[in-house]
PDB file of N, CA and C in Angstrom:
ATOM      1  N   UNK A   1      21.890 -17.843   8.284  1.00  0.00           N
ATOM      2  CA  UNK A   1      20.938 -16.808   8.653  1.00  0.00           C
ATOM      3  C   UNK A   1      19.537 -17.247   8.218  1.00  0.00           C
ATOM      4  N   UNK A   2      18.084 -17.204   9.008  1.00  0.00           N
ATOM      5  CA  UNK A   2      16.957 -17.557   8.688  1.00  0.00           C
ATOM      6  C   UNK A   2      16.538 -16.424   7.995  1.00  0.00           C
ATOM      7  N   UNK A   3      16.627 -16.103   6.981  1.00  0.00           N
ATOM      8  CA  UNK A   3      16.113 -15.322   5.613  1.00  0.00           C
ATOM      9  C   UNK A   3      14.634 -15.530   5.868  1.00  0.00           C
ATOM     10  N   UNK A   4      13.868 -14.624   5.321  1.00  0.00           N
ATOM     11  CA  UNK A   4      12.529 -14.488   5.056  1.00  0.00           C
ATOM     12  C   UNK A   4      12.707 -14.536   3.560  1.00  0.00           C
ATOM     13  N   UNK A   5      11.611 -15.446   2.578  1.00  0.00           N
ATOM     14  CA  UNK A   5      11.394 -15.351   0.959  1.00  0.00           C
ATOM     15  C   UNK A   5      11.183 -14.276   0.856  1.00  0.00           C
ATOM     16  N   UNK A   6      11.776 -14.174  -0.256  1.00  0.00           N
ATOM     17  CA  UNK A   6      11.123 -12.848  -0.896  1.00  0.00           C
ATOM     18  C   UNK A   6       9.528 -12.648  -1.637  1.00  0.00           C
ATOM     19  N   UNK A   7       8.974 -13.774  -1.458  1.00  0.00           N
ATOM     20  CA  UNK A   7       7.875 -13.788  -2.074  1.00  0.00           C
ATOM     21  C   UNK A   7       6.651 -13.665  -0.392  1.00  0.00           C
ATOM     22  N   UNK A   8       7.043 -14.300   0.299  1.00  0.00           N
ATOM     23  CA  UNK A   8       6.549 -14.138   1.949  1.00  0.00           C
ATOM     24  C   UNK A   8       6.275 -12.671   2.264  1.00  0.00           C
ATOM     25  N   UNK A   9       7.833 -12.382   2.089  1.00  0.00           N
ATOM     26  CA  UNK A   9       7.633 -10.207   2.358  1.00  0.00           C
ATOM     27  C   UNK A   9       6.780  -9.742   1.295  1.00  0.00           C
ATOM     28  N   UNK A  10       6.599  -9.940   0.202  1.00  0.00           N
ATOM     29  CA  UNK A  10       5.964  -9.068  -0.669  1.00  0.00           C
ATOM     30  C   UNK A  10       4.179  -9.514  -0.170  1.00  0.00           C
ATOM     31  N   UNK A  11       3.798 -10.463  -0.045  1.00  0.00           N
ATOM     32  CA  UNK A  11       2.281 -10.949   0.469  1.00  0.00           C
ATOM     33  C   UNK A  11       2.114  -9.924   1.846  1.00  0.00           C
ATOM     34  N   UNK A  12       3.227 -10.485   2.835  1.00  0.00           N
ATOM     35  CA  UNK A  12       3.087  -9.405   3.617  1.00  0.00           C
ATOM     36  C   UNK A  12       3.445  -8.285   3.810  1.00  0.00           C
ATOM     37  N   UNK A  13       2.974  -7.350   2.666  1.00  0.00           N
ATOM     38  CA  UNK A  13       3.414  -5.906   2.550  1.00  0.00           C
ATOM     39  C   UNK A  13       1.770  -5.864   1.347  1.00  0.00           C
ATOM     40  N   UNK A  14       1.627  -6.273   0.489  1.00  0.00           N
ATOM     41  CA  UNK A  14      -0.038  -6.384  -0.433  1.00  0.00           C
ATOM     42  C   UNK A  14      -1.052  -7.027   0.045  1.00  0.00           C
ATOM     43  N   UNK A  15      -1.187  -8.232   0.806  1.00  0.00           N
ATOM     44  CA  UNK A  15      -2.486  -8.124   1.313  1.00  0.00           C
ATOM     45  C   UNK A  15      -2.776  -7.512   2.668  1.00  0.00           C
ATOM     46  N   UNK A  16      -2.290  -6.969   3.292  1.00  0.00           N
ATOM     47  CA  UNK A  16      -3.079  -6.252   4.311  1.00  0.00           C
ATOM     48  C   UNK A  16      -3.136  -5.198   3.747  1.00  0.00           C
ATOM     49  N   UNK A  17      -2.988  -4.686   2.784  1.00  0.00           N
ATOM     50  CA  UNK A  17      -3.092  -3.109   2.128  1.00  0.00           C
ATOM     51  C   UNK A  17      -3.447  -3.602   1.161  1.00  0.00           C
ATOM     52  N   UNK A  18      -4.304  -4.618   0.719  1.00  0.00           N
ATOM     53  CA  UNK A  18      -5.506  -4.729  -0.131  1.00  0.00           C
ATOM     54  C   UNK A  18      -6.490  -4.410   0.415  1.00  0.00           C
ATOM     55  N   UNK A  19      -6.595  -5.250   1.893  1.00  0.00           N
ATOM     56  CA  UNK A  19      -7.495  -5.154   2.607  1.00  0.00           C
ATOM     57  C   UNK A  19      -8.126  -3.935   2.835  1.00  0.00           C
ATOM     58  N   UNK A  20      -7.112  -3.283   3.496  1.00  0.00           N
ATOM     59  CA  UNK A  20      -7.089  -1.535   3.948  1.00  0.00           C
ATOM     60  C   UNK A  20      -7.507  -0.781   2.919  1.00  0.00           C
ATOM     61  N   UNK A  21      -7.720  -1.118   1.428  1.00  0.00           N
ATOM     62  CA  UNK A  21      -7.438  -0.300   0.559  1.00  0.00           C
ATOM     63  C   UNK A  21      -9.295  -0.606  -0.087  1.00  0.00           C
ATOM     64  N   UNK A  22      -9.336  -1.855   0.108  1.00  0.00           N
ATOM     65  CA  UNK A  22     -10.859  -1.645   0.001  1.00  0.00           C
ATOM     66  C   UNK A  22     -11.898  -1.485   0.828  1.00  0.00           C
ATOM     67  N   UNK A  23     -11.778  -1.530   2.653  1.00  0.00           N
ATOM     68  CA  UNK A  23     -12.236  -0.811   3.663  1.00  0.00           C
ATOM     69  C   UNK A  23     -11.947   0.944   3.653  1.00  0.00           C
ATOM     70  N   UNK A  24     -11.078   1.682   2.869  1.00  0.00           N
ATOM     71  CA  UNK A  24     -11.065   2.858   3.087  1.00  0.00           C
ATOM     72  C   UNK A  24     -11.896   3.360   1.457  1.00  0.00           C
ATOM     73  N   UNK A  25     -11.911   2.188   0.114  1.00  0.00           N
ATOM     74  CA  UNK A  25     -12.639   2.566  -0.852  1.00  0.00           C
ATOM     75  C   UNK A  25     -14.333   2.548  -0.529  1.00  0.00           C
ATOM     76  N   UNK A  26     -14.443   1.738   0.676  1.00  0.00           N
ATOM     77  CA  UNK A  26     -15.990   1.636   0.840  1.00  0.00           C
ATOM     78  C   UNK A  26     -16.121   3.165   1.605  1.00  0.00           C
ATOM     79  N   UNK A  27     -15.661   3.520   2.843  1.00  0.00           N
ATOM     80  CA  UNK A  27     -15.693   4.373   3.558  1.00  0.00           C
ATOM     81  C   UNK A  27     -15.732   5.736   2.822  1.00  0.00           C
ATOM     82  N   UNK A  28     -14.422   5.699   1.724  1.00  0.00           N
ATOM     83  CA  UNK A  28     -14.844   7.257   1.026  1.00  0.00           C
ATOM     84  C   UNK A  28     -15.841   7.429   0.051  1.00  0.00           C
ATOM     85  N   UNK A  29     -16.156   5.937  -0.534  1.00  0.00           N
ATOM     86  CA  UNK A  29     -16.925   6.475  -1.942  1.00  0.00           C
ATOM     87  C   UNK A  29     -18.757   6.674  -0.944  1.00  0.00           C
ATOM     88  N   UNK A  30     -18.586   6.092   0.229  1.00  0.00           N
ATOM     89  CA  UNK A  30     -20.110   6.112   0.872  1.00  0.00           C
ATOM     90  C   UNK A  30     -20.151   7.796   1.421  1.00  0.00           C
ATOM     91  N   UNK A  31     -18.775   8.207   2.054  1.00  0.00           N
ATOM     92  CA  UNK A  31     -18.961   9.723   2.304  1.00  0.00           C
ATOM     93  C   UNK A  31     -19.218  10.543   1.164  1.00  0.00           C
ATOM     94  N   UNK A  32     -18.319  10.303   0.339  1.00  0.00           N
ATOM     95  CA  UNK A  32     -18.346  11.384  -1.007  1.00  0.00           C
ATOM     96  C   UNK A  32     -19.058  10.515  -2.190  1.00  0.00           C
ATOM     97  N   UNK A  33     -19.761  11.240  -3.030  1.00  0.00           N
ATOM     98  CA  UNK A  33     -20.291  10.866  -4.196  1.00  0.00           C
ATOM     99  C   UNK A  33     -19.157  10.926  -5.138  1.00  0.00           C
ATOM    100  N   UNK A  34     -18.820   9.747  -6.178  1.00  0.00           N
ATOM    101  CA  UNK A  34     -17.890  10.556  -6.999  1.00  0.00           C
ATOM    102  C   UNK A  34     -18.251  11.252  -8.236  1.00  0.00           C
ATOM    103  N   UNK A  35     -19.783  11.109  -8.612  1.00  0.00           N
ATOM    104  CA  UNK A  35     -20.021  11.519  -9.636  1.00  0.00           C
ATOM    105  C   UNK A  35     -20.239  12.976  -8.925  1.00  0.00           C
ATOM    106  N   UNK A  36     -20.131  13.403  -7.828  1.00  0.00           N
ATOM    107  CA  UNK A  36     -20.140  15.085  -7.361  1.00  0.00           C
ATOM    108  C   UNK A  36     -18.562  15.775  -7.694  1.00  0.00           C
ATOM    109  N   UNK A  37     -17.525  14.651  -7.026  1.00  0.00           N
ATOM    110  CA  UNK A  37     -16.411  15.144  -6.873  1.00  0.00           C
ATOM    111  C   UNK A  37     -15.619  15.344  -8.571  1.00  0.00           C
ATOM    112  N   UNK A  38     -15.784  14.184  -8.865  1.00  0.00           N
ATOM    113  CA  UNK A  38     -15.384  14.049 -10.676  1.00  0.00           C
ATOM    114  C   UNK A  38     -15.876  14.407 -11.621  1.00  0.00           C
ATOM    115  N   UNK A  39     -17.077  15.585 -11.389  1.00  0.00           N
ATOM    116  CA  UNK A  39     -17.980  16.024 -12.406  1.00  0.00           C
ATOM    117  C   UNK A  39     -17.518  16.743 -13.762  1.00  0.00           C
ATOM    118  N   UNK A  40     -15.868  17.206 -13.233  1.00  0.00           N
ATOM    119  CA  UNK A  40     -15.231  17.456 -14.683  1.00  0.00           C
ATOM    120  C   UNK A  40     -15.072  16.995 -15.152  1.00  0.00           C
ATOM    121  N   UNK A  41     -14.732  15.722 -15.133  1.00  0.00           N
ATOM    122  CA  UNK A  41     -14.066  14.784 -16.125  1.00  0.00           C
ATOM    123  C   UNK A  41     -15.151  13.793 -16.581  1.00  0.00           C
ATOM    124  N   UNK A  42     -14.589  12.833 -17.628  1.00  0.00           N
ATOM    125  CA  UNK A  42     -15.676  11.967 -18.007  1.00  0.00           C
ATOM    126  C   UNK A  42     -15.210  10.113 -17.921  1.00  0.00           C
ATOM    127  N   UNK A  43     -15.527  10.243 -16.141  1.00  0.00           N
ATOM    128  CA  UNK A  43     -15.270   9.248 -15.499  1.00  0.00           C
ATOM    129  C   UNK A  43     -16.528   8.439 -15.250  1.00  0.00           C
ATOM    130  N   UNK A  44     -16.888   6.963 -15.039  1.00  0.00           N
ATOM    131  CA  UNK A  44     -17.802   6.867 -14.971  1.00  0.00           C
ATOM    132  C   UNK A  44     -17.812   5.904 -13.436  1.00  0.00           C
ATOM    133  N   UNK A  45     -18.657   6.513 -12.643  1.00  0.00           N
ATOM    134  CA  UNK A  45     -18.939   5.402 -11.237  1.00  0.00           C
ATOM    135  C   UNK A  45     -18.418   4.544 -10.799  1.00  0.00           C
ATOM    136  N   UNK A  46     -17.880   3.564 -11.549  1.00  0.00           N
ATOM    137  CA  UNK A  46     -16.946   2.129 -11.589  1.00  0.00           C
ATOM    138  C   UNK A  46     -15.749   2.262 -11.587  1.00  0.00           C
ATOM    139  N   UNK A  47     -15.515   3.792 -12.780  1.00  0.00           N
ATOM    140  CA  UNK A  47     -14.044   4.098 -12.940  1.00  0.00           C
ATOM    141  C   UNK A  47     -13.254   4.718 -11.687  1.00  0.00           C
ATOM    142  N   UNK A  48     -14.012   5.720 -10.763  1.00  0.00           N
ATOM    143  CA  UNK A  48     -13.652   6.377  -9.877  1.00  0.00           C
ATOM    144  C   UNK A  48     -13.583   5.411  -9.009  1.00  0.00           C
ATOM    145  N   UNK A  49     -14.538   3.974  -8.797  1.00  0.00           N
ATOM    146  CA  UNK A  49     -14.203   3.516  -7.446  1.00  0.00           C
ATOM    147  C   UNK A  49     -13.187   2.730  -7.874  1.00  0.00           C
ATOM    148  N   UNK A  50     -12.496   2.270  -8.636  1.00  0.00           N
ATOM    149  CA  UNK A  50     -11.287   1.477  -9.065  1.00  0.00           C
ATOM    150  C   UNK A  50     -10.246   2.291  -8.757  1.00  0.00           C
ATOM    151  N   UNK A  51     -10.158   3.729  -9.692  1.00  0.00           N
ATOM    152  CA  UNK A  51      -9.211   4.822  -9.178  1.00  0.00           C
ATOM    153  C   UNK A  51      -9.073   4.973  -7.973  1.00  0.00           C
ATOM    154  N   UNK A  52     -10.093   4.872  -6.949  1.00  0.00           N
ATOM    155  CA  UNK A  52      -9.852   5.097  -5.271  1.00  0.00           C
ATOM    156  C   UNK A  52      -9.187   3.769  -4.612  1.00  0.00           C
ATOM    157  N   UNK A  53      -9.363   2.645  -5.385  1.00  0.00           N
ATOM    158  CA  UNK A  53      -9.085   1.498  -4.837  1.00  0.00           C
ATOM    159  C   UNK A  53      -7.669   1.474  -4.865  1.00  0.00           C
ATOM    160  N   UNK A  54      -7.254   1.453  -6.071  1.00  0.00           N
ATOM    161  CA  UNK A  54      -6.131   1.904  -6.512  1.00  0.00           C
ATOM    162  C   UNK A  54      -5.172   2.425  -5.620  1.00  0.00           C
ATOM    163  N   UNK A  55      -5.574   3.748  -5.670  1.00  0.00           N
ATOM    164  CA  UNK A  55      -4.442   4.961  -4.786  1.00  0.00           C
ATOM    165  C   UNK A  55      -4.611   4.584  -3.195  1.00  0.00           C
ATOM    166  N   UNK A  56      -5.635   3.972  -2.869  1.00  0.00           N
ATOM    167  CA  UNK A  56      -6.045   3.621  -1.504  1.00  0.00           C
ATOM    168  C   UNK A  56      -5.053   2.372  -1.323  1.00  0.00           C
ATOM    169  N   UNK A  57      -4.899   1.519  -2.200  1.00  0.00           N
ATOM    170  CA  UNK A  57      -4.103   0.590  -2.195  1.00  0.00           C
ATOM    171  C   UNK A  57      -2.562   0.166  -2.185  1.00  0.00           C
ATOM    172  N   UNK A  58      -2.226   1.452  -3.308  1.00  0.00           N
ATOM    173  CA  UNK A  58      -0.538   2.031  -3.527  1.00  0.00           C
ATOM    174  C   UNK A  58      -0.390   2.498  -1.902  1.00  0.00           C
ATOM    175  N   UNK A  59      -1.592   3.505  -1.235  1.00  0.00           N
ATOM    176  CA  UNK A  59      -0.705   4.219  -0.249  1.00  0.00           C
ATOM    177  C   UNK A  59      -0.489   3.574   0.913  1.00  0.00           C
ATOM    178  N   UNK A  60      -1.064   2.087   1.038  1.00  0.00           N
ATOM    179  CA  UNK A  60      -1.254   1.189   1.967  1.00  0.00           C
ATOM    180  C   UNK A  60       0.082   0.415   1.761  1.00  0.00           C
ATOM    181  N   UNK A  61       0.587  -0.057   0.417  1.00  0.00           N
ATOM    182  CA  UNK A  61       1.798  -0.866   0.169  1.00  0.00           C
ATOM    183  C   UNK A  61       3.058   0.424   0.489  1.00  0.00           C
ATOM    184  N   UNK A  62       3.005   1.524   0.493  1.00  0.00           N
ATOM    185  CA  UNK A  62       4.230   2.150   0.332  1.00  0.00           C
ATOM    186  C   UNK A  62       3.860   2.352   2.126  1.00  0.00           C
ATOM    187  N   UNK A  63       2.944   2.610   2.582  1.00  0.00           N
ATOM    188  CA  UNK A  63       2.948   2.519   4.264  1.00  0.00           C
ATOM    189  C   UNK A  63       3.553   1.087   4.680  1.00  0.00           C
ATOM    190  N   UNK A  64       2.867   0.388   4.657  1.00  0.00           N
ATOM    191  CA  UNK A  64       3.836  -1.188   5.042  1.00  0.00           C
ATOM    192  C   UNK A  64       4.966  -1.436   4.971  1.00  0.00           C
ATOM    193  N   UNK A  65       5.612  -0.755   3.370  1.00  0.00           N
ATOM    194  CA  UNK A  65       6.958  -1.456   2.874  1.00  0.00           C
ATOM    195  C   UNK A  65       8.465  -0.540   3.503  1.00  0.00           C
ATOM    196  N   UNK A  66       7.271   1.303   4.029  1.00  0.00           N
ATOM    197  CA  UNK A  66       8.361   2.013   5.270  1.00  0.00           C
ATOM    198  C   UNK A  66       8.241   0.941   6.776  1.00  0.00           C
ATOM    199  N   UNK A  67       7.110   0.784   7.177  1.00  0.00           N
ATOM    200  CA  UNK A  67       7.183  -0.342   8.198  1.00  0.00           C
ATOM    201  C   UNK A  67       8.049  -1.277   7.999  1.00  0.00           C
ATOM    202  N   UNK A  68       8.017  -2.295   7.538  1.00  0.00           N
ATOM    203  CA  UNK A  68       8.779  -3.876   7.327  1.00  0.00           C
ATOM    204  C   UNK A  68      10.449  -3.119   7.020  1.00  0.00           C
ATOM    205  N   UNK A  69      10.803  -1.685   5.982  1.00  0.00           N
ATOM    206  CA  UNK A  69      12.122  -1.148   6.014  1.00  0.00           C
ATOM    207  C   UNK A  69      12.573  -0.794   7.738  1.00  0.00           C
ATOM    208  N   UNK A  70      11.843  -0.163   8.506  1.00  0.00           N
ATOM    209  CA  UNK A  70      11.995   0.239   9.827  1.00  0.00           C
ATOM    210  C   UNK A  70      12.147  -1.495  10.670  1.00  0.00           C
ATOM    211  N   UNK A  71      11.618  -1.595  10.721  1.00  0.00           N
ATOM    212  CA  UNK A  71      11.515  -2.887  11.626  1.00  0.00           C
ATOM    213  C   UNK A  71      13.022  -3.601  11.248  1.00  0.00           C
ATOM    214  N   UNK A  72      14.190  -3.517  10.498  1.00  0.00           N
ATOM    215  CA  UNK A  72      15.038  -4.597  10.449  1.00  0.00           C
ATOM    216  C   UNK A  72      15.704  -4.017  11.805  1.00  0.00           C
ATOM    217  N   UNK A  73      16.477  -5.125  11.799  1.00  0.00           N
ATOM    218  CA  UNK A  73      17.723  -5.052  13.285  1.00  0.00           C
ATOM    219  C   UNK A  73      18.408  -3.536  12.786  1.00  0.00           C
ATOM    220  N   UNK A  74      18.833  -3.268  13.596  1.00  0.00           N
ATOM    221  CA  UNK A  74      20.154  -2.261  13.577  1.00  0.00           C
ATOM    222  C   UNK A  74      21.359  -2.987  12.877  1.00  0.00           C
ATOM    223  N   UNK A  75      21.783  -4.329  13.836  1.00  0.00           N
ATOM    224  CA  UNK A  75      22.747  -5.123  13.577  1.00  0.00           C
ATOM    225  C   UNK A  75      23.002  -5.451  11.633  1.00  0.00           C
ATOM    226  N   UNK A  76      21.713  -5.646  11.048  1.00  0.00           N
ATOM    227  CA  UNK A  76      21.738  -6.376   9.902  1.00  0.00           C
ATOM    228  C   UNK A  76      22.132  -4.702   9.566  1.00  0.00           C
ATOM    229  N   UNK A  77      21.177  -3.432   9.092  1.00  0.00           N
ATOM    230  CA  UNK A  77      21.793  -2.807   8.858  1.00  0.00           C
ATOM    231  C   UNK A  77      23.559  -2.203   8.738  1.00  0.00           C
ATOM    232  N   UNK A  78      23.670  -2.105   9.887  1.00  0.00           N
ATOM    233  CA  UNK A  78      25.056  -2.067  10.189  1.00  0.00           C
ATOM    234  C   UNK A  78      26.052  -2.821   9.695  1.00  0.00           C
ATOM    235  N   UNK A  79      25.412  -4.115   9.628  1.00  0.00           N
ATOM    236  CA  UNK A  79      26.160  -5.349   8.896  1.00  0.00           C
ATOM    237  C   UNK A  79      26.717  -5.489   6.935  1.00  0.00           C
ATOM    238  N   UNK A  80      25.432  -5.053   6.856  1.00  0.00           N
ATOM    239  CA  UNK A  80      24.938  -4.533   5.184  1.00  0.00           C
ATOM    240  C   UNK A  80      26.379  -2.871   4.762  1.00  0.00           C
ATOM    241  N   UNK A  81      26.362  -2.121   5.834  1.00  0.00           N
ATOM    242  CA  UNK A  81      27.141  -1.130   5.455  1.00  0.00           C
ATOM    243  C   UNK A  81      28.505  -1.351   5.458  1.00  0.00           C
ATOM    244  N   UNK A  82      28.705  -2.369   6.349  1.00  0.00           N
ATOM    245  CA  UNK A  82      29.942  -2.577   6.308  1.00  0.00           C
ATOM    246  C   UNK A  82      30.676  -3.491   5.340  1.00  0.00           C
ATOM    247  N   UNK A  83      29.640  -4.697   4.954  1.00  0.00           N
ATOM    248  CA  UNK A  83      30.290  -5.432   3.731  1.00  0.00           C
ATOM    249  C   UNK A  83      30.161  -4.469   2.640  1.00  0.00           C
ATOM    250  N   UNK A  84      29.261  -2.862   2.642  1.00  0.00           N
ATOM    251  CA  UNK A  84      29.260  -2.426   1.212  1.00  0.00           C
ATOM    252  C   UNK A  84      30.516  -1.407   1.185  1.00  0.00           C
ATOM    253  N   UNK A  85      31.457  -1.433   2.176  1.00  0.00           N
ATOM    254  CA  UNK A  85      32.931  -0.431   1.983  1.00  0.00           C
ATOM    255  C   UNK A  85      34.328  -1.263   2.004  1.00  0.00           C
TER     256      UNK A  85
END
């Protein structure tokens, strides 16, 4: 069977949702101020855009890694359930 590395899938599942994750950190921190939005807390400018990078970044890898789960064959699935009974 031509296996994909496991190190291949994980690149392609983190850098395009690096990417994504710092095109959507530019986009929100230019709409929203964060020193408006975070004014309770005692966050400072740098900290909030890291925090956005961040969560912008997690929600990009857990989007991909349902993609690349969807995308296998049926067959391999099917295949997988049956060696597990």
């Amino acid at each position: 069977m031509n296996e994909i590395p496991v190190i291949q899938r994980v690149i392609a599942i983190l850098w395009p949702s690096f990417i994504t994750a710092g095109i959507a950190t530019i986009l929100f921190t230019t709409a929203f101020d964060p020193e408006v939005i975070f004014v309770d807390y005692d966050v400072t400018r740098l900290g909030v855009y890291s925090i956005t990078f961040f969560v912008f970044w997690l929600l990009g890898a857990v989007t991909a890694m349902t993609t690349c789960f969807f995308l296998r064959p049926c067959s391999m699935v099917n295949k997988q359930n049956q060696n597990a009974d």
